[in-house]
Protein backbone atom coordinates (compact mmCIF):
# COMPACT_ATOMS: atom_id res chain seq x y z
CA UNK A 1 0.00 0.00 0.00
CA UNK A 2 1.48 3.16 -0.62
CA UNK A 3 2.32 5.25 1.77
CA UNK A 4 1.05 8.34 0.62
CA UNK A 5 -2.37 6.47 1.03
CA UNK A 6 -2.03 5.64 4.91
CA UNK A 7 -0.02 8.85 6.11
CA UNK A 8 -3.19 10.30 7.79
CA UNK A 9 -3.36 7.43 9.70
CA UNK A 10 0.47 7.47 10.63
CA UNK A 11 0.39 11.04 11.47
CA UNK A 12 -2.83 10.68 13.51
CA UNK A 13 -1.84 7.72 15.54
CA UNK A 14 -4.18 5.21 14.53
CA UNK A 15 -1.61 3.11 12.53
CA UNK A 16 2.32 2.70 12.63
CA UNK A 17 5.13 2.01 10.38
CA UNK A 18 6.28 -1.40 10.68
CA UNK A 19 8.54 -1.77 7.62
CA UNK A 20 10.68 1.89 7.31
CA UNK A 21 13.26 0.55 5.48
CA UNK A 22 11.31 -1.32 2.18
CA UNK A 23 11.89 -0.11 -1.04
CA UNK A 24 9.33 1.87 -2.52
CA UNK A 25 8.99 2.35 -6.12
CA UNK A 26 8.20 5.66 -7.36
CA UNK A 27 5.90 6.14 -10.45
CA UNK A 28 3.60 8.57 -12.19
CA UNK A 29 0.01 8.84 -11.49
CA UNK A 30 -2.82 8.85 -14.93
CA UNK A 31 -6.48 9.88 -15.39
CA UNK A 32 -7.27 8.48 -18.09
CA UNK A 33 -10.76 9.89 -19.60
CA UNK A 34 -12.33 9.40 -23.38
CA UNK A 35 -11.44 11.90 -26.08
CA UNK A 36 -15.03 13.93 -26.29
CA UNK A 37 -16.34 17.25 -27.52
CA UNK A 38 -18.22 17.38 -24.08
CA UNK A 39 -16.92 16.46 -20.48
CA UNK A 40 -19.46 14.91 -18.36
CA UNK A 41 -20.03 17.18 -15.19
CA UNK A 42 -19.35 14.35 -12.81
CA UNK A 43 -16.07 13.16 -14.27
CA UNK A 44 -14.44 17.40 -14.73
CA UNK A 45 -15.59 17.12 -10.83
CA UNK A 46 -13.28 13.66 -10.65
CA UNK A 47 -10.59 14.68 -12.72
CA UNK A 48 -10.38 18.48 -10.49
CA UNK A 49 -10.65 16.95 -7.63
CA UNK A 50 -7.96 14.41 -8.01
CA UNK A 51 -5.31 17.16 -9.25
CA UNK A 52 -5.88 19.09 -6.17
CA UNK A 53 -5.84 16.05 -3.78
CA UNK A 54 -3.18 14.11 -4.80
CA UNK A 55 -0.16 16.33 -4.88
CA UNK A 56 0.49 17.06 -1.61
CA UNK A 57 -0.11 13.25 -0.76
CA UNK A 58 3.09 11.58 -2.64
């Protein structure tokens, strides 16, 4: 699991870090949406909401 994804937790107390020293592999994060004239509401929402919130998480 990465550990961008459980860092709340870490910070807060509720979970700890067992393994400090495994390798993580770094990588790039996609959306990946269909090529269209018009953006569904819902998935602009998605896509915005996912460029704000991941950043500051990895």
């Amino acid at each position: 699991v990465p550990s961008w994804l459980l860092d709340q937790y870490v910070k807060r107390g509720e979970m700890v870090v067992v393994l400090d020293r495994c390798f993580v592999c770094e990588g790039d994060i996609h959306a990946i949406w269909p090529k269209t004239r018009y953006l569904p509401r819902k998935t602009r929402c998605v896509i915005d909401a996912l460029a704000q919130a991941v950043p500051p998480m990895i």
